[in-house]
Protein backbone atom coordinates (compact mmCIF):
# COMPACT_ATOMS: atom_id res chain seq x y z
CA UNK A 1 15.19 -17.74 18.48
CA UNK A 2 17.11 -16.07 15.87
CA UNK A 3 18.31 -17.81 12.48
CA UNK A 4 21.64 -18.81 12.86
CA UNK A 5 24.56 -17.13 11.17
CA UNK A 6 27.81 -18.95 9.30
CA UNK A 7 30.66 -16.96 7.96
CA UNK A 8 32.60 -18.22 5.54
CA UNK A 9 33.23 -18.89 2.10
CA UNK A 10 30.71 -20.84 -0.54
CA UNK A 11 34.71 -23.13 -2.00
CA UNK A 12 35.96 -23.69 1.74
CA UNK A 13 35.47 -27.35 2.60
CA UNK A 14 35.40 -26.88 6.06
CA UNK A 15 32.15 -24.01 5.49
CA UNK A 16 30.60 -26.81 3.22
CA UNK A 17 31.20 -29.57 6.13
CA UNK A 18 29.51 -27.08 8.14
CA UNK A 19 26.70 -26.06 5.67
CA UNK A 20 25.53 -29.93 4.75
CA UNK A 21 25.29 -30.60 8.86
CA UNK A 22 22.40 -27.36 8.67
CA UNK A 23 20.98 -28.72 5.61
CA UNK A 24 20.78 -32.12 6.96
CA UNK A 25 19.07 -31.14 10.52
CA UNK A 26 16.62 -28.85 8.25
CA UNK A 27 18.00 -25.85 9.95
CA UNK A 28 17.54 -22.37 8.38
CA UNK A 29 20.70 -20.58 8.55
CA UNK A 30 22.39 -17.22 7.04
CA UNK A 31 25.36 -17.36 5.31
CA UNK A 32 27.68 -14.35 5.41
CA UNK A 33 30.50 -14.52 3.15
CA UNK A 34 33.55 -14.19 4.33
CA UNK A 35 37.03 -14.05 2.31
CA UNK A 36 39.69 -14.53 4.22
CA UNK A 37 42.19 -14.52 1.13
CA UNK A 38 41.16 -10.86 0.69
CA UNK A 39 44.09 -8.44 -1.22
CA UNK A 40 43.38 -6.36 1.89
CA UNK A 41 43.28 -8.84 4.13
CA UNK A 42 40.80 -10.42 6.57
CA UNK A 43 38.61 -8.30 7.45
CA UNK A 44 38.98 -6.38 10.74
CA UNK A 45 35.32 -7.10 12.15
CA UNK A 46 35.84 -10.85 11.80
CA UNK A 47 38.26 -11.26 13.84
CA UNK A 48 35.85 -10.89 17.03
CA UNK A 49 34.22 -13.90 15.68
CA UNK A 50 37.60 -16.17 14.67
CA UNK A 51 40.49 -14.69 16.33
CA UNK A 52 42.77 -16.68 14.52
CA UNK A 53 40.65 -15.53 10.81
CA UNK A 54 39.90 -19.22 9.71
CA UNK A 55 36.36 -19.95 8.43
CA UNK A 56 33.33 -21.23 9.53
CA UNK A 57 32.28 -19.40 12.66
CA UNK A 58 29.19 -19.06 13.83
CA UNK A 59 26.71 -17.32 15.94
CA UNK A 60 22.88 -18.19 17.27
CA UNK A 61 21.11 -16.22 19.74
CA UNK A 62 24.43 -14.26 20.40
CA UNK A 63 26.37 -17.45 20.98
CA UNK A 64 29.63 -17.72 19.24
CA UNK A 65 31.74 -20.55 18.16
CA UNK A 66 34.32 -21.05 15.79
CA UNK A 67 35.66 -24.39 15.54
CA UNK A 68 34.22 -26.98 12.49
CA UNK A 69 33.48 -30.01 15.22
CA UNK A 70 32.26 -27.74 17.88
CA UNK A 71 29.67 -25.93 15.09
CA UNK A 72 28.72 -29.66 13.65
CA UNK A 73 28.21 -30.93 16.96
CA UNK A 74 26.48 -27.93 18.72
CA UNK A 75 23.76 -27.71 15.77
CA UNK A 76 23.20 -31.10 15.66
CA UNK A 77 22.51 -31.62 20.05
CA UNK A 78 20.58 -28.35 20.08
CA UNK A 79 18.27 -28.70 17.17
CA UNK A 80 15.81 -30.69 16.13
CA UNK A 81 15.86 -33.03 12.89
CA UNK A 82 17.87 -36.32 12.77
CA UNK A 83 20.30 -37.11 15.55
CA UNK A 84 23.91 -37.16 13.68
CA UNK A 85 25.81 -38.93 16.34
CA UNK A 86 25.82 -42.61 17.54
CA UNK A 87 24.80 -42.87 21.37
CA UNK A 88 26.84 -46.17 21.06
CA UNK A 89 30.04 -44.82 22.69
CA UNK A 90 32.26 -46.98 20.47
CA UNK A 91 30.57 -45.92 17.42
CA UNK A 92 30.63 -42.56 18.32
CA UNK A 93 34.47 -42.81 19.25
CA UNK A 94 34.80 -44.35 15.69
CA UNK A 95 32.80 -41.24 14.20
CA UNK A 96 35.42 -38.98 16.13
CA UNK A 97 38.46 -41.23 15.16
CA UNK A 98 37.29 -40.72 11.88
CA UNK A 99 36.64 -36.92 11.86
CA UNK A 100 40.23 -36.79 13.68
CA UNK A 101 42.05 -38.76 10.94
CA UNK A 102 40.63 -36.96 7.93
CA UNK A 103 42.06 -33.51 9.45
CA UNK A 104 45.18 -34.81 10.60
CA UNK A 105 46.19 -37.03 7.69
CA UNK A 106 43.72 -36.12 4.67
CA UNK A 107 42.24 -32.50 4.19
CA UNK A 108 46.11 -31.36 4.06
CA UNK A 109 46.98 -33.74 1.03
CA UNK A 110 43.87 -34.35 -0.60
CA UNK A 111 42.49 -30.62 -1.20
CA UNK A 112 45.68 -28.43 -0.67
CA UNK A 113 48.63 -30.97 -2.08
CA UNK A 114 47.02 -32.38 -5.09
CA UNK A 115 43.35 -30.62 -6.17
CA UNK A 116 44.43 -27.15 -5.74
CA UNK A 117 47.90 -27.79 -6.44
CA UNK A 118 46.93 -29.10 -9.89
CA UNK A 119 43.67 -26.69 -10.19
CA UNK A 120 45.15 -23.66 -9.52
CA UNK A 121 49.04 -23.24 -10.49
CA UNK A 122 50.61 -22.45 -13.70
CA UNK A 123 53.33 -24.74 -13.02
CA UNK A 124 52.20 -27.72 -10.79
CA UNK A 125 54.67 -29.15 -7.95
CA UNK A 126 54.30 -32.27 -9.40
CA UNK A 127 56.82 -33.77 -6.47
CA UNK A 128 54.35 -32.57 -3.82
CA UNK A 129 51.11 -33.92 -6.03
CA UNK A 130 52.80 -37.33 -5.72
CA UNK A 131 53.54 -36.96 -2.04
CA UNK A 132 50.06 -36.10 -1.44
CA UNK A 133 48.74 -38.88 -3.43
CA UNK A 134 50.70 -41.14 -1.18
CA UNK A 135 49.42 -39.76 2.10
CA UNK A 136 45.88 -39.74 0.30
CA UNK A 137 45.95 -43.25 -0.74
CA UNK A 138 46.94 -44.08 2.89
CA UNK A 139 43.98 -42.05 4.51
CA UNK A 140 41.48 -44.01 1.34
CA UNK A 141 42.77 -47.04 2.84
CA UNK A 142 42.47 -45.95 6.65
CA UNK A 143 38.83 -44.72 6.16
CA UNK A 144 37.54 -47.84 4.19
CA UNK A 145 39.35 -50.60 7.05
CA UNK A 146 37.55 -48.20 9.67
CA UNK A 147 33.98 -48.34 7.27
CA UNK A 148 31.52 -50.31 9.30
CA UNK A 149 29.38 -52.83 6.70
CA UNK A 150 26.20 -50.41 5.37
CA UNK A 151 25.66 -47.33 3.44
CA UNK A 152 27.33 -45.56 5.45
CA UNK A 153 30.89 -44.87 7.09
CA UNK A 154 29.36 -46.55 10.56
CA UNK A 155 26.55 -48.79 9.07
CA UNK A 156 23.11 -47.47 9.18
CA UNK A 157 23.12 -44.32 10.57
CA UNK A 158 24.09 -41.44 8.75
CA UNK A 159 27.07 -39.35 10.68
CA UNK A 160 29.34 -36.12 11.16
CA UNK A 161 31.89 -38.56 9.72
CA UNK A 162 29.45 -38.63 6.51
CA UNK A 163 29.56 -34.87 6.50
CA UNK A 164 33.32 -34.38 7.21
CA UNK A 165 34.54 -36.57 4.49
CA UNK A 166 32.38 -36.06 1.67
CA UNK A 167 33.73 -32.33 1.15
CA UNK A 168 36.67 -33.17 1.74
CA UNK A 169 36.67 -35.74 -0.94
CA UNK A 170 34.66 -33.83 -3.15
CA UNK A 171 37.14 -31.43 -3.53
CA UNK A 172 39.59 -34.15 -4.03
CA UNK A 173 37.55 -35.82 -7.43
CA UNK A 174 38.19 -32.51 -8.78
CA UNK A 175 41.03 -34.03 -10.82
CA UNK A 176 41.89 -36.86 -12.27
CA UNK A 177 44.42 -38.29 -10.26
CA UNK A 178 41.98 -38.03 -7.57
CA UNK A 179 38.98 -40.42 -9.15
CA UNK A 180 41.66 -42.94 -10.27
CA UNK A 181 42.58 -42.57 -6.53
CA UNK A 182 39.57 -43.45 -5.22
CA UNK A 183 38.39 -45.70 -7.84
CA UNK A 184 40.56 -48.16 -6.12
CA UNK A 185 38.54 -48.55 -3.24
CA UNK A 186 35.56 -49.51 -3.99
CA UNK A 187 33.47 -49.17 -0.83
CA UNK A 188 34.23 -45.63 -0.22
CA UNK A 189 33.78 -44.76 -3.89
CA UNK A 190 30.22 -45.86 -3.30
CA UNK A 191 29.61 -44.30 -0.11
CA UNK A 192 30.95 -41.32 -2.14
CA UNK A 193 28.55 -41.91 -4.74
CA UNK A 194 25.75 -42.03 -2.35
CA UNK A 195 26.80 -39.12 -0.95
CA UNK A 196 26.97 -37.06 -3.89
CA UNK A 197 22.99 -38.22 -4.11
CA UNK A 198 22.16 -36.21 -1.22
CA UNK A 199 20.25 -33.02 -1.16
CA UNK A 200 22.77 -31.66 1.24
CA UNK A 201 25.76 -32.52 -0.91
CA UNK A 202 23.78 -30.86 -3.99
CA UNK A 203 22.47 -27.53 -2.38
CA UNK A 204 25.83 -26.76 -1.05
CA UNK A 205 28.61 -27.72 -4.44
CA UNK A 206 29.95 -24.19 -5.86
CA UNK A 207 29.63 -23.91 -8.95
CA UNK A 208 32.93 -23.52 -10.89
């Protein structure tokens, strides 16, 4: 079997989501960058592996997907190393309510309407920072009443929920408005903290 292939980018949260699900199975994978914020545009040949020219994809053994879920949950049933889903089928609903609520309701506002809104403009939109804080401080609040009692987000058993939300609130820690955020819950800031422990979490942060 070949080594498997991810395109993307080293700052995308949804390549790092990707990334610590490899590192965490022990899987040794290629990563081929891929910018899809390119001056000239995404480049032509990627296309055949995301038509829509989002990143991650991924290929093993001339099998394609593109997809975040579908690319956690395909290297986690077809490799070895630790089993990253629940075979409960209530706690594995609740790790795919989770996964579902943190791209509907907090990727958006967490990463796009208040880290790199603050991070990277001149002149913030400091009207659409607050609006994100409020959908982000609803999605804190969702994730800790759905956090079942343990280290982590269901209990004992380390998850794709794990996976999903740690990049997603890494990014969001980036600024300041984001730890006093999360400060306020206290159980997720230590899952968070725990999180940032891992090896996984370590071998795949960008360095700024």
């Amino acid at each position: 079997m070949t080594k498997p292939i991810l395109y993307g980018a080293d700052h995308s949260v949804y390549v790092r989501i990707a990334r610590m699900t490899l590192e965490e199975k022990g899987i040794d994978y290629e990563l081929v960058p891929v910018d899809v914020f390119a001056a000239d545009g995404i480049p032509g040949w990627y296309l055949e592996h995301h038509p829509f020219g989002r990143i991650p994809a991924f290929e093993h053994d001339g099998f394609r997907l593109f997809e975040t879920g579908a690319i956690t949950r395909y290297a986690d049933e077809a490799f070895d190393g630790p089993a990253l889903q629940p075979k409960d089928p209530r706690a594995r609903a609740r790790m795919n309510q989770i996964i579902g609520m943190l791209d509907a309701y907090a990727y958006r506002s967490m990463v796009w309407d208040v880290a790199v809104e603050r991070l990277e403009k001149e002149a913030p939109d400091e009207a659409m920072i607050a609006s994100g804080l409020s959908h982000a401080s609803t999605a804190l609040r969702t994730l800790s009443s759905l956090k079942a009692p343990g280290p982590w987000l269901l209990g004992d058993q380390l998850t794709l929920a794990d996976l999903h939300a740690a990049p997603i609130i890494g990014y969001f820690v980036k600024v300041a408005e984001g730890q006093s955020l999360l400060a306020r819950f206290a159980d997720i800031e230590d899952w968070y903290a725990r999180m940032a422990e891992r090896a996984s979490f370590a071998k795949t942060e960008k360095a700024d």
